[in-house]
Every structure is written in C-alpha cells, then in structure tokens.
Protein backbone atom coordinates (compact mmCIF):
# COMPACT_ATOMS: atom_id res chain seq x y z
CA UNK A 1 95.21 119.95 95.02
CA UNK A 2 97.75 119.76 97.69
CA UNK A 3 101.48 118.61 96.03
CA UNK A 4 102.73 117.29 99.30
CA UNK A 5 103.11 114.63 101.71
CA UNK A 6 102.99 115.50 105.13
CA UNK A 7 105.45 114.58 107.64
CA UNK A 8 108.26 115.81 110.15
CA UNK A 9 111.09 116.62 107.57
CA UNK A 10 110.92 119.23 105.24
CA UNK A 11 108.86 118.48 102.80
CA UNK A 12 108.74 119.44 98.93
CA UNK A 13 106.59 118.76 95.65
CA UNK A 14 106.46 115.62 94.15
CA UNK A 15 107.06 117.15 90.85
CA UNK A 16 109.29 120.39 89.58
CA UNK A 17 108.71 122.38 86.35
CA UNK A 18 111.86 121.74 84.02
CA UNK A 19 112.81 121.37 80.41
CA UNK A 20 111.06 117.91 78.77
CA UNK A 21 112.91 115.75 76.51
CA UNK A 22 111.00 115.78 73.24
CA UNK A 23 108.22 113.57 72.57
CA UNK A 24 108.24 110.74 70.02
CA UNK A 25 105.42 111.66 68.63
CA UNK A 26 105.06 108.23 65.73
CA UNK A 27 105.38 106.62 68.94
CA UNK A 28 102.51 108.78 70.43
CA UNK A 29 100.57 108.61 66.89
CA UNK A 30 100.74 104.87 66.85
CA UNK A 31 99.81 104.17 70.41
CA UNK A 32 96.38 106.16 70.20
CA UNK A 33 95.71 104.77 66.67
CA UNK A 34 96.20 101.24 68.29
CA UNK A 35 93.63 102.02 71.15
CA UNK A 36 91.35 103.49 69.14
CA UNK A 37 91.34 100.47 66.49
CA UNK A 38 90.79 98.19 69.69
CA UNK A 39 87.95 100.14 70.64
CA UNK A 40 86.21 99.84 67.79
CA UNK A 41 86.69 96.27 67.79
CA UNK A 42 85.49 95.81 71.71
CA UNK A 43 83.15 97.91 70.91
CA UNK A 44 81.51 95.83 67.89
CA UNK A 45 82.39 92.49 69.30
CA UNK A 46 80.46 92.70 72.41
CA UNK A 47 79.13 96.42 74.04
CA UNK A 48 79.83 100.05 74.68
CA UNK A 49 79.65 98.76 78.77
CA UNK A 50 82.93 96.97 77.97
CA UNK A 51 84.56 99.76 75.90
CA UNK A 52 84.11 102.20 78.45
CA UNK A 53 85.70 99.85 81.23
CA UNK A 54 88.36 99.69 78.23
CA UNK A 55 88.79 103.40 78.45
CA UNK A 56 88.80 103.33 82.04
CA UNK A 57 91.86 101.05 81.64
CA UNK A 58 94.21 103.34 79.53
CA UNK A 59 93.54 105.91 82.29
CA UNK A 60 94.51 103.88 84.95
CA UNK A 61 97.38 102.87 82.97
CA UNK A 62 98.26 106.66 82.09
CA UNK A 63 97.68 107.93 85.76
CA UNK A 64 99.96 105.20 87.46
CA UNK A 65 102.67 106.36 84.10
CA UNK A 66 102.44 109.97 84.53
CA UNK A 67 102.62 110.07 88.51
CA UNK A 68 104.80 106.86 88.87
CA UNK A 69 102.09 105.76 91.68
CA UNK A 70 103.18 102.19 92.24
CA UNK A 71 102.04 99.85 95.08
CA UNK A 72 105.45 97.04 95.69
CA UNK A 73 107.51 100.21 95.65
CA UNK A 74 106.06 102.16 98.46
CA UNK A 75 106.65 99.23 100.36
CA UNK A 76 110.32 98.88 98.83
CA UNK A 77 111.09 102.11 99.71
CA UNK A 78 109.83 102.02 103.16
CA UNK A 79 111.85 99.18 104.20
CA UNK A 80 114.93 100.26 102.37
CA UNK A 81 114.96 103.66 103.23
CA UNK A 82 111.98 104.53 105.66
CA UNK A 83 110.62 106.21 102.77
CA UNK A 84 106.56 106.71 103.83
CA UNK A 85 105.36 109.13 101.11
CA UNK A 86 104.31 106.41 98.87
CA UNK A 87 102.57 104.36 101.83
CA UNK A 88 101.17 107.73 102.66
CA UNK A 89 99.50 108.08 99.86
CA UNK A 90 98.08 104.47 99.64
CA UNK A 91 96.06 105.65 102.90
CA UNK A 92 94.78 108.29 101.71
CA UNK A 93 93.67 106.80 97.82
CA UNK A 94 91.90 103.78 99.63
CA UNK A 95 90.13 106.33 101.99
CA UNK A 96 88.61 108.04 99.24
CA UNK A 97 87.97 104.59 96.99
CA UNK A 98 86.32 103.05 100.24
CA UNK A 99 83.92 106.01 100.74
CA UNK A 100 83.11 105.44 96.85
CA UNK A 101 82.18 101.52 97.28
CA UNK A 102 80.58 102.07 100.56
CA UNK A 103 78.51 104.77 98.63
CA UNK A 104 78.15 102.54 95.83
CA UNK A 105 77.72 99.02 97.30
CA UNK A 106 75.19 100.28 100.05
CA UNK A 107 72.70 102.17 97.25
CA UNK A 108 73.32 99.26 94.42
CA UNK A 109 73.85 101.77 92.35
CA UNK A 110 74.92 101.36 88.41
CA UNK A 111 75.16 103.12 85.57
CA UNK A 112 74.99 99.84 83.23
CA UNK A 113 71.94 97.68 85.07
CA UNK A 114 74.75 94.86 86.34
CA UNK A 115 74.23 95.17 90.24
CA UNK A 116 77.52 96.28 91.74
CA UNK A 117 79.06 93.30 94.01
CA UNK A 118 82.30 93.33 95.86
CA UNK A 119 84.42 90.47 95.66
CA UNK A 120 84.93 88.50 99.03
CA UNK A 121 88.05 85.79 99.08
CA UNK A 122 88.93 83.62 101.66
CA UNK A 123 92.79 83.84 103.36
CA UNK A 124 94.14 80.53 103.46
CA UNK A 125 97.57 78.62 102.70
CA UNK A 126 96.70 79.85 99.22
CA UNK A 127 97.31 83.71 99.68
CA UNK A 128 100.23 82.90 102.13
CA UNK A 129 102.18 80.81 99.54
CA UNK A 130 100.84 82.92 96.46
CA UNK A 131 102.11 86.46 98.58
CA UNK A 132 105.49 85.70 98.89
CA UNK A 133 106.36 84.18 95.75
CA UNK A 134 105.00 87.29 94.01
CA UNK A 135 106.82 89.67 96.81
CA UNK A 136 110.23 87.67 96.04
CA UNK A 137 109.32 87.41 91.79
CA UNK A 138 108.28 91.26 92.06
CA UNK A 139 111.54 92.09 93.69
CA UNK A 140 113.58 90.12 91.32
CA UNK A 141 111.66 92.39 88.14
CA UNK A 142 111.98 95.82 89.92
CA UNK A 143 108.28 95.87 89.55
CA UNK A 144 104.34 94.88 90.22
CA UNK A 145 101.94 93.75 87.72
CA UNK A 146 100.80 96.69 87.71
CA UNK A 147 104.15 98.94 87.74
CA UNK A 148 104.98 96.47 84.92
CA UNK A 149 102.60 97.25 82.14
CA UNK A 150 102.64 100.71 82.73
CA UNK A 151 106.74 100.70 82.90
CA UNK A 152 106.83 99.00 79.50
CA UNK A 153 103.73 101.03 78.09
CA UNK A 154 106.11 104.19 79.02
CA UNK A 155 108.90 102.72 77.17
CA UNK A 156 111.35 100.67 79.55
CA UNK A 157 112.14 97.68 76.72
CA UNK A 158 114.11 96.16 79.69
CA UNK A 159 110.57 95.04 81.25
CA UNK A 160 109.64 92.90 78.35
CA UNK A 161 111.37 90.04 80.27
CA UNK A 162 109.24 90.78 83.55
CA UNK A 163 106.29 90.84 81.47
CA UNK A 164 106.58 87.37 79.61
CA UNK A 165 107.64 86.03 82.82
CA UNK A 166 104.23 87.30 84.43
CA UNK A 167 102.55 85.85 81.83
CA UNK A 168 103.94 82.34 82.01
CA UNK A 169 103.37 82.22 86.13
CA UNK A 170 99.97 83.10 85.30
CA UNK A 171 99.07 80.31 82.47
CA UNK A 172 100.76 78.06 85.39
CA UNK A 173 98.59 79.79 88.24
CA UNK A 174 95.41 79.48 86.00
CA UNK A 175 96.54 75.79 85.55
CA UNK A 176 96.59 74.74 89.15
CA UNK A 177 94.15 77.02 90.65
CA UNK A 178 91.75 74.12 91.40
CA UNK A 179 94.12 72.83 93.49
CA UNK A 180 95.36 75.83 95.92
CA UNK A 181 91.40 76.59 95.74
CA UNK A 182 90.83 73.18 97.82
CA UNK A 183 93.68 73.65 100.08
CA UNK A 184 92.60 75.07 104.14
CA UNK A 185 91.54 78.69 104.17
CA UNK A 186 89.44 80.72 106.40
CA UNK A 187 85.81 81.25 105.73
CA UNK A 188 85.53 84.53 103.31
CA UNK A 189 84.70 87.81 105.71
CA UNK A 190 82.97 90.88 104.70
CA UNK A 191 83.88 93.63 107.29
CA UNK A 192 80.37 95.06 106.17
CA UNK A 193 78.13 92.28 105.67
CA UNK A 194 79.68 89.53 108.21
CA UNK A 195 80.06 91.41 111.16
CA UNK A 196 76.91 93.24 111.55
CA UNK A 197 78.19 96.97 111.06
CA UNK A 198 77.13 97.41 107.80
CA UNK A 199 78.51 99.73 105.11
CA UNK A 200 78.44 102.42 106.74
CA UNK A 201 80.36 101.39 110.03
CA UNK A 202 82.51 99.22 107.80
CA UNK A 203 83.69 102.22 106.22
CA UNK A 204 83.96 104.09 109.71
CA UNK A 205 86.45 101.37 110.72
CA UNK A 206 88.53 101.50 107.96
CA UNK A 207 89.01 105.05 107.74
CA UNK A 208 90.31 104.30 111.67
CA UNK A 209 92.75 101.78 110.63
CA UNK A 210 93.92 103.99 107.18
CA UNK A 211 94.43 106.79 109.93
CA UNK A 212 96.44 105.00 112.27
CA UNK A 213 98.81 103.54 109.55
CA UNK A 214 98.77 106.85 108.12
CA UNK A 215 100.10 108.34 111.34
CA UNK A 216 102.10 104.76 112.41
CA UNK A 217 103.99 106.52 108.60
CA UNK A 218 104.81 109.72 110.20
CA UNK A 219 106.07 109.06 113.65
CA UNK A 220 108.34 106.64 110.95
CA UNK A 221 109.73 109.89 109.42
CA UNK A 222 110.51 111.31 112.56
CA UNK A 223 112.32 108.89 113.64
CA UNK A 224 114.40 107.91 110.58
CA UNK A 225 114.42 111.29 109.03
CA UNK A 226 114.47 109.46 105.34
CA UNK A 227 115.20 110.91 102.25
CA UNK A 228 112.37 112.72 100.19
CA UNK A 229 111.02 110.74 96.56
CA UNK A 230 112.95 112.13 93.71
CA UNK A 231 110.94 114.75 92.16
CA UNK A 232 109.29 113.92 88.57
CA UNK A 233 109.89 116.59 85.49
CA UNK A 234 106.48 118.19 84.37
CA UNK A 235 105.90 121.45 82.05
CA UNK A 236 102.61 123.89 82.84
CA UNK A 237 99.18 124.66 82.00
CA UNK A 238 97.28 121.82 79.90
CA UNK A 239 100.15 120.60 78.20
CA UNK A 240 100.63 118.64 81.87
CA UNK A 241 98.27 116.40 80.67
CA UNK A 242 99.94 114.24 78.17
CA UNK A 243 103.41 115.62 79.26
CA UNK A 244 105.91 115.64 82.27
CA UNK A 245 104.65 114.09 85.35
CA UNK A 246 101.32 114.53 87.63
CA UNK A 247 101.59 115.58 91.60
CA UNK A 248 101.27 112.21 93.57
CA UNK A 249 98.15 113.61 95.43
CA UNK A 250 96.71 114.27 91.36
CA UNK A 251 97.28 110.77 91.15
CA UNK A 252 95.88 108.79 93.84
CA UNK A 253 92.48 110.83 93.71
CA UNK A 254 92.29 110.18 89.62
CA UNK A 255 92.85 106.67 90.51
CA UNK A 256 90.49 106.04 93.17
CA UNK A 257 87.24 106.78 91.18
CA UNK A 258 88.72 104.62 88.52
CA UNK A 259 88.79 101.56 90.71
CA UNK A 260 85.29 101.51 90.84
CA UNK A 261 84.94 99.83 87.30
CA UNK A 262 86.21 96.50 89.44
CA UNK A 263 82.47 96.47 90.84
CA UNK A 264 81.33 95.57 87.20
C-alpha cells in the first residue's frame, strides 16, 4: 500500500526503518492480560456480539497508536503550518468508510441480526456551542477524545489530566443534555434518504465533495510549500505489527472498516 501523500513538494514516507527503543514488555504482559480478563467478563455478562465490538475497539485504539492518525491535529497542523497530509488522508479514509455504509446501509446487511441504522442528528445552537468549546478544550489538552485515550494508552502520563477533565465535561454534558436537546436546531437530514438520491447517489456526492477538498489540500501545498509530517520509527517484516509505527495510508484503510461497528 502506497506510503505517501501526494502533493506538489517532494514528498517522502510517513515512516523510516530505524533502531526501536526496547519494549516494556510487563507493561505489554499486563495490558493484554487486562483485555483479555475484560473480555471474558463482557463476554459472560452479556454476548460474544459485544465482545467482538470490544475487540474492534482495541484495534481502533492500536491503529490510531501505531500510525498516530489523529483527527484535531490534521486540522492543527493545517492552520499552523499548511500541513495537508493529515487532512489528506481524512478524504481518502471517509471515501472508503462511505462506500462501506452505503454498501452496508443500502443491503441491511448484518452479521449479528440487529438491522444496521445510521445515526441522523439535527445542527442547531447545540452543535455550534458544543463545537467550539471542544475545539478551544481540545487545543488547551494537545489532543481529541480520541488522540487522548490512545496518547495515554501509549504511555504519555501527562494526558491523565486531559482525560479526567474529559470525563468531568462529559458527566456535566450528560447532565444538561435535555436542555441543549430543546434548544432551535434544524430538522435532522439524511443526504440519502431526505433528498431523494438514495444511497447510491448519496455516496456519488460525497465522493465529489471528498475530491474537491482533497484537491482544495493540494493546490494548499503548492502554494505554501509546508513542511512534510515528521516521519514515525518502525522495524520490518511482522514484527511491524506490535512495533514501530504503521504507514499513514496502512492506517486510514485499517480504520475505515473498523468504523463500521458504529452501525450496531
């Protein structure tokens, strides 16, 4: 799978072979006796349905880790430093996840019985007030809910702070979501079943607008001429699995099927 980002300025892999430092392996030891102890408890507590989707979660967690694929930072980056590669590669890892709901969604197709159904939200003062205090809170912890947990799973101690503060704003957000729920919002729109087009030309129009950001990105990079993303360390052969770091393309198309356990 390609290693690269296209765009104007020389490009380079997103990862280069070089020595590793060594692994803490009781670390390593305890982690996977942890998550297998919780999956036998999931497991005999309610279904197999939910410890799969529980598996599915430590490999989201371990693909975002191992290819430091994060979503506030693309964005960070861009701004700061006209940086596209991460935006670049949001394009292209919704492109492939949107073929695999349109596939899925269209054909109600499911491995476990439960009907797959997307979730449609409305936009309303809500979202607006919600977006920017989590753009301005993100900024402030150097990281997304996402980039979070998988930052602290990796071993940064310094986002234990960002972590507990998450968890507060959401016991308060759970608290008072009756009330931003009632406040003005637009009626909820699904591009596939509101407008008429269907799945299939749904997915036909976003591919369009993921193509025109994509190539909005690199008319960005030849204008700014920004500095490349730091390569990531990484070893060879199948040790690359569990050490070093994965190719940013590796990434995004691990992580799109993996998004698909949302539909259940």
């Amino acid at each position: 799978m390609a290693q690269t980002l296209h765009s104007s300025y020389k490009s380079k892999p997103t990862t280069v072979v070089t020595e590793l430092s060594p692994m803490q392996k009781p670390l390593f030891a305890g982690g996977v006796i942890a998550a297998v102890i919780l999956l036998l408890a999931i497991v005999l507590t309610t279904n197999w349905t939910q410890g799969v989707l529980f598996i599915i979660g430590l490999a989201l967690g371990m693909t975002l880790l191992y290819a430091r694929f994060g979503f506030t930072s693309a964005f960070r980056r861009l701004v700061s430093v006209g940086n596209v590669q991460g935006l670049q590669a949001h394009m292209l890892m919704l492109a492939i996840a949107s073929t695999l709901f349109a596939i899925i969604l269209s054909t109600d197709f499911s491995f476990t019985g439960v009907t797959p159904k997307g979730y449609v939200s409305p936009v309303g003062v809500s979202v607006i007030v919600g977006s920017f205090m989590f753009g301005i809170g993100m900024q402030l912890g150097n990281g997304c809910a996402s980039g979070t947990l998988y930052s602290l799973g990796g071993g940064s101690s310094s986002m234990i702070l960002t972590l507990l503060s998450f968890i507060v704003g959401s016991m308060f957000g759970a608290y008072h979501l009756p009330y931003w729920q009632k406040q003005p919002s637009l009626p909820p729109i699904s591009l596939a079943e509101s407008t008429g087009l269907g799945y299939f030309g749904a997915w036909i129009v976003q591919l369009i607008a993921f193509a025109a950001i994509y190539w909005i990105t690199i008319q960005i990079a030849k204008k700014k001429n920004p500095p490349m993303m730091k390569q990531l360390p990484t070893t060879k052969g199948w040790k690359k699995i569990i050490r070093g770091s994965w190719p940013l393309f590796t990434a995004l198309g691990l992580y799109s099927p993996q998004r698909l356990c949302w539909l259940y």
